[in-house]
C-alpha atoms as a PDB file:
ATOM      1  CA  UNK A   1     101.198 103.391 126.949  1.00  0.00           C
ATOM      2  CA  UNK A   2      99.202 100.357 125.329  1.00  0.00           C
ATOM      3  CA  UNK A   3     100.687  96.934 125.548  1.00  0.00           C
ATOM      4  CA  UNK A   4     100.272  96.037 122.085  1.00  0.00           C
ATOM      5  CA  UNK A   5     101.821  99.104 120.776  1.00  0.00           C
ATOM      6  CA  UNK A   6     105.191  98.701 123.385  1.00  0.00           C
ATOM      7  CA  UNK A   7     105.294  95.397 122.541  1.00  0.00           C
ATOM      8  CA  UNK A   8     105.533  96.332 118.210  1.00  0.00           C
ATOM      9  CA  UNK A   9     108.200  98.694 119.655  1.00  0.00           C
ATOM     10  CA  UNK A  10     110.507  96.632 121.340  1.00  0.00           C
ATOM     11  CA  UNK A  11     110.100  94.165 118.553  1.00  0.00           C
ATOM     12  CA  UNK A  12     110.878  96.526 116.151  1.00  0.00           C
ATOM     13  CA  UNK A  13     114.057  97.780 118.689  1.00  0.00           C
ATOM     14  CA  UNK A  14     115.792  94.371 118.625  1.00  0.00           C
ATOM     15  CA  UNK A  15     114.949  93.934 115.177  1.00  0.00           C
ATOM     16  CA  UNK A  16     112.604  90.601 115.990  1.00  0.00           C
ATOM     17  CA  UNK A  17     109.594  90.071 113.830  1.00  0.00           C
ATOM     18  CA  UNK A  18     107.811  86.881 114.416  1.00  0.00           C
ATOM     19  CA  UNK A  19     104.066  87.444 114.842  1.00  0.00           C
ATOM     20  CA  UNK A  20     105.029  90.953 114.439  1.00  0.00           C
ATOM     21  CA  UNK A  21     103.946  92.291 110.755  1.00  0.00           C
ATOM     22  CA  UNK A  22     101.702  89.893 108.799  1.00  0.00           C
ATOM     23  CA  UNK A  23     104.453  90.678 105.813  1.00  0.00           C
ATOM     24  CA  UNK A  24     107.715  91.635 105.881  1.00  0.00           C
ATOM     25  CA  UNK A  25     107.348  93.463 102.286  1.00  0.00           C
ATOM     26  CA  UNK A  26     106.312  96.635 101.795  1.00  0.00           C
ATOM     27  CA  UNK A  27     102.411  97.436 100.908  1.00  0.00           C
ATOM     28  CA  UNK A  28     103.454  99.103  98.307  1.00  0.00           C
ATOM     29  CA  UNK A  29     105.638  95.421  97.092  1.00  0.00           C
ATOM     30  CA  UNK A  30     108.996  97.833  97.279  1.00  0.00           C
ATOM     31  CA  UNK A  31     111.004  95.389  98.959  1.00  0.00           C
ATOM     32  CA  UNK A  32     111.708  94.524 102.486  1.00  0.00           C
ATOM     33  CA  UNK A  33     110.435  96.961 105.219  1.00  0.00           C
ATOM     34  CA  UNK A  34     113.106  97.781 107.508  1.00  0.00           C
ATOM     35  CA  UNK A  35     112.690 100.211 110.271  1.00  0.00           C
ATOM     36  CA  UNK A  36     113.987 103.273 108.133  1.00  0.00           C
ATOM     37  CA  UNK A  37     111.579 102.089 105.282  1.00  0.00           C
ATOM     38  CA  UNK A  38     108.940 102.121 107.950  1.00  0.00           C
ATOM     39  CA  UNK A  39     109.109 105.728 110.197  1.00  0.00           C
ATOM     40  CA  UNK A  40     111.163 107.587 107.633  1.00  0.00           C
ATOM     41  CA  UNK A  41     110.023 106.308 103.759  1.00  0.00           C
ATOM     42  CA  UNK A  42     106.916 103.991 103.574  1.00  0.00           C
ATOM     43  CA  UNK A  43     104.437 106.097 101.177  1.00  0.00           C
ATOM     44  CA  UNK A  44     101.875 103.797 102.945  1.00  0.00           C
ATOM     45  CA  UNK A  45     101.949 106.087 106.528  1.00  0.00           C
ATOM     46  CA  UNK A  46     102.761 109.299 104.710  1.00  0.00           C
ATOM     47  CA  UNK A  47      99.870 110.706 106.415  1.00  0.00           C
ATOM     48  CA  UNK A  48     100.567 108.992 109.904  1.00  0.00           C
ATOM     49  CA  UNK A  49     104.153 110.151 109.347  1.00  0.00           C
ATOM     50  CA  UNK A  50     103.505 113.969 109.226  1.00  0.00           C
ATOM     51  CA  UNK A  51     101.514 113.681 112.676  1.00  0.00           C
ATOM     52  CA  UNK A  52     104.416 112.021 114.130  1.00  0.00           C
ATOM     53  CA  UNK A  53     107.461 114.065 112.661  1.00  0.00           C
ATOM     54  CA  UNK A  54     105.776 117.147 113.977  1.00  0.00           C
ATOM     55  CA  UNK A  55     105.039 116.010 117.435  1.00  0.00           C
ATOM     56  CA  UNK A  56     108.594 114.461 117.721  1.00  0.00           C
ATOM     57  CA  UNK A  57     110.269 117.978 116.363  1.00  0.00           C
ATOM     58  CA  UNK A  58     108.623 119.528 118.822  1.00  0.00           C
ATOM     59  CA  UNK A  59     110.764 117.488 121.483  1.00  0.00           C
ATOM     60  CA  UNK A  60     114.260 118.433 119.682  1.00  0.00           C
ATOM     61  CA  UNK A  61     113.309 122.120 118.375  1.00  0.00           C
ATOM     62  CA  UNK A  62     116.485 123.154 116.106  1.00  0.00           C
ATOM     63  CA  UNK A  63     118.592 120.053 117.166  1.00  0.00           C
ATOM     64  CA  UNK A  64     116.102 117.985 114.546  1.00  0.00           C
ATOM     65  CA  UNK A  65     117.288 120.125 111.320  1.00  0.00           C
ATOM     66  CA  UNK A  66     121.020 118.444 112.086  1.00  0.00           C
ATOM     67  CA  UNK A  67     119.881 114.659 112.595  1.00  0.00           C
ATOM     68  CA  UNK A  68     120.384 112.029 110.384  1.00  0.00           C
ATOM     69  CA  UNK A  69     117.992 109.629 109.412  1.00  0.00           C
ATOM     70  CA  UNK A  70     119.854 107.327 111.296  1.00  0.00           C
ATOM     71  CA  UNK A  71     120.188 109.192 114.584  1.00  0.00           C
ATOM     72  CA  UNK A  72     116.363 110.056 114.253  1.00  0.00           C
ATOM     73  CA  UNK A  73     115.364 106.480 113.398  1.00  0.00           C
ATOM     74  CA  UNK A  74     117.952 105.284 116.570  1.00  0.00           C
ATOM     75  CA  UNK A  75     115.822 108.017 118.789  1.00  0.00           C
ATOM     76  CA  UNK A  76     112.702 106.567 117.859  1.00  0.00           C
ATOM     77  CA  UNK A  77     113.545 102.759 118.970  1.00  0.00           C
ATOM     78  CA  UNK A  78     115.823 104.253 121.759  1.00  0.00           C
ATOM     79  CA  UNK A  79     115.740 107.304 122.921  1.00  0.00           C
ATOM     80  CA  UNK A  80     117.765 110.368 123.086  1.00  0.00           C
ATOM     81  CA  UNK A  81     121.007 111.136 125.720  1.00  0.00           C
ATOM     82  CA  UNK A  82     119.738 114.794 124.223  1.00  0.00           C
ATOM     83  CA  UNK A  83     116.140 114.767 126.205  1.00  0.00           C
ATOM     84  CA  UNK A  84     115.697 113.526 129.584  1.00  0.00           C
ATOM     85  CA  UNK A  85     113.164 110.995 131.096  1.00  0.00           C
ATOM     86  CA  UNK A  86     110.418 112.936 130.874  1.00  0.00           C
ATOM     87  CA  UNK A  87     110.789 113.707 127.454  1.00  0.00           C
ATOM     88  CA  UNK A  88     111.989 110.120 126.380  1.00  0.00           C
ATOM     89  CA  UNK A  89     108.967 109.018 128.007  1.00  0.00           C
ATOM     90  CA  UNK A  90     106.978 111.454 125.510  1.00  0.00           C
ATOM     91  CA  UNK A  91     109.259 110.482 122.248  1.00  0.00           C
ATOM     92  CA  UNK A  92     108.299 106.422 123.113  1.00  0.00           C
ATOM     93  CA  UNK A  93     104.864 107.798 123.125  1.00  0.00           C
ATOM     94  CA  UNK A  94     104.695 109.425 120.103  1.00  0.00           C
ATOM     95  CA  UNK A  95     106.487 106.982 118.787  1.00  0.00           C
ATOM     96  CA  UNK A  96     104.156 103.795 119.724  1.00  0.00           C
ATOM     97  CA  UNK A  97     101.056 106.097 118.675  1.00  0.00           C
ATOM     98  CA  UNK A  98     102.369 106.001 115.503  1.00  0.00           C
ATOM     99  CA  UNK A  99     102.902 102.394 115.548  1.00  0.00           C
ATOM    100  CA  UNK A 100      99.464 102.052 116.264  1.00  0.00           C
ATOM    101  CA  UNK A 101      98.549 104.611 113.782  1.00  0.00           C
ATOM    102  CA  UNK A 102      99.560 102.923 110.961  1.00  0.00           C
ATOM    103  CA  UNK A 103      97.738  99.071 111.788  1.00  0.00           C
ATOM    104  CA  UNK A 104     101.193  97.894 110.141  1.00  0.00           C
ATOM    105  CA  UNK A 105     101.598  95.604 112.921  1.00  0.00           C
ATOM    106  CA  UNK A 106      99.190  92.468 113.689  1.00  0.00           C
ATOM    107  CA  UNK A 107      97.934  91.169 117.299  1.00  0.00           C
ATOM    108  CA  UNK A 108     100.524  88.180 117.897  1.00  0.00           C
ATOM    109  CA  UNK A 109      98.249  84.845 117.950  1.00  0.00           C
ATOM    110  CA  UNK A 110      97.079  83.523 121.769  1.00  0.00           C
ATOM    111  CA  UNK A 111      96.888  79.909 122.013  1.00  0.00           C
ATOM    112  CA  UNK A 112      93.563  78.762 123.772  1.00  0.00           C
END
């Protein structure tokens, strides 16, 4: 997995975003971006979003049709009891490939 894009993740996990977006707004200027704003809603990563939604269905199968936004969005920062390592392992994958995807997230700043 790439460092930068595990790094966005956890960020985005605990809900810590210093250094982590350039903006906390929306591109689109429709308020705040929170996480369900950013994997579920932002019309910014529509097209990113359609990659990732398929590859992650593919992990649930029919289980997916039942979920919540919430339970997906809580699979996407933490995994599902549902799948086991393996497949976790895959869903962080997907999941950070979309991160990087979308370029929503800047490099954090190193001091020289």
């Amino acid at each position: 997995m790439n460092r930068q894009a595990s790094i966005s993740h956890v960020r985005l996990r605990i809900g810590f975003s210093i250094n982590c977006a350039v903006s906390p707004v929306c591109a689109y200027k429709l308020g705040k971006e929170t996480n369900k704003h950013y994997f579920l809603e932002c019309l910014c990563h529509a097209a990113q979003r359609v990659t990732f939604l398929a590859s992650a269905a593919q992990l649930f199968g029919q289980l997916r049709l039942r979920y919540s936004d919430t339970v997906k969005l809580n699979c996407f920062l933490n995994g599902s009891e549902a799948l086991n390592y393996e497949e976790n392992c895959v869903l962080f994958s997907v999941t950070q490939k979309f991160i990087l995807n979308t370029g929503r997230f800047a490099a954090p700043a190193i001091d020289v």
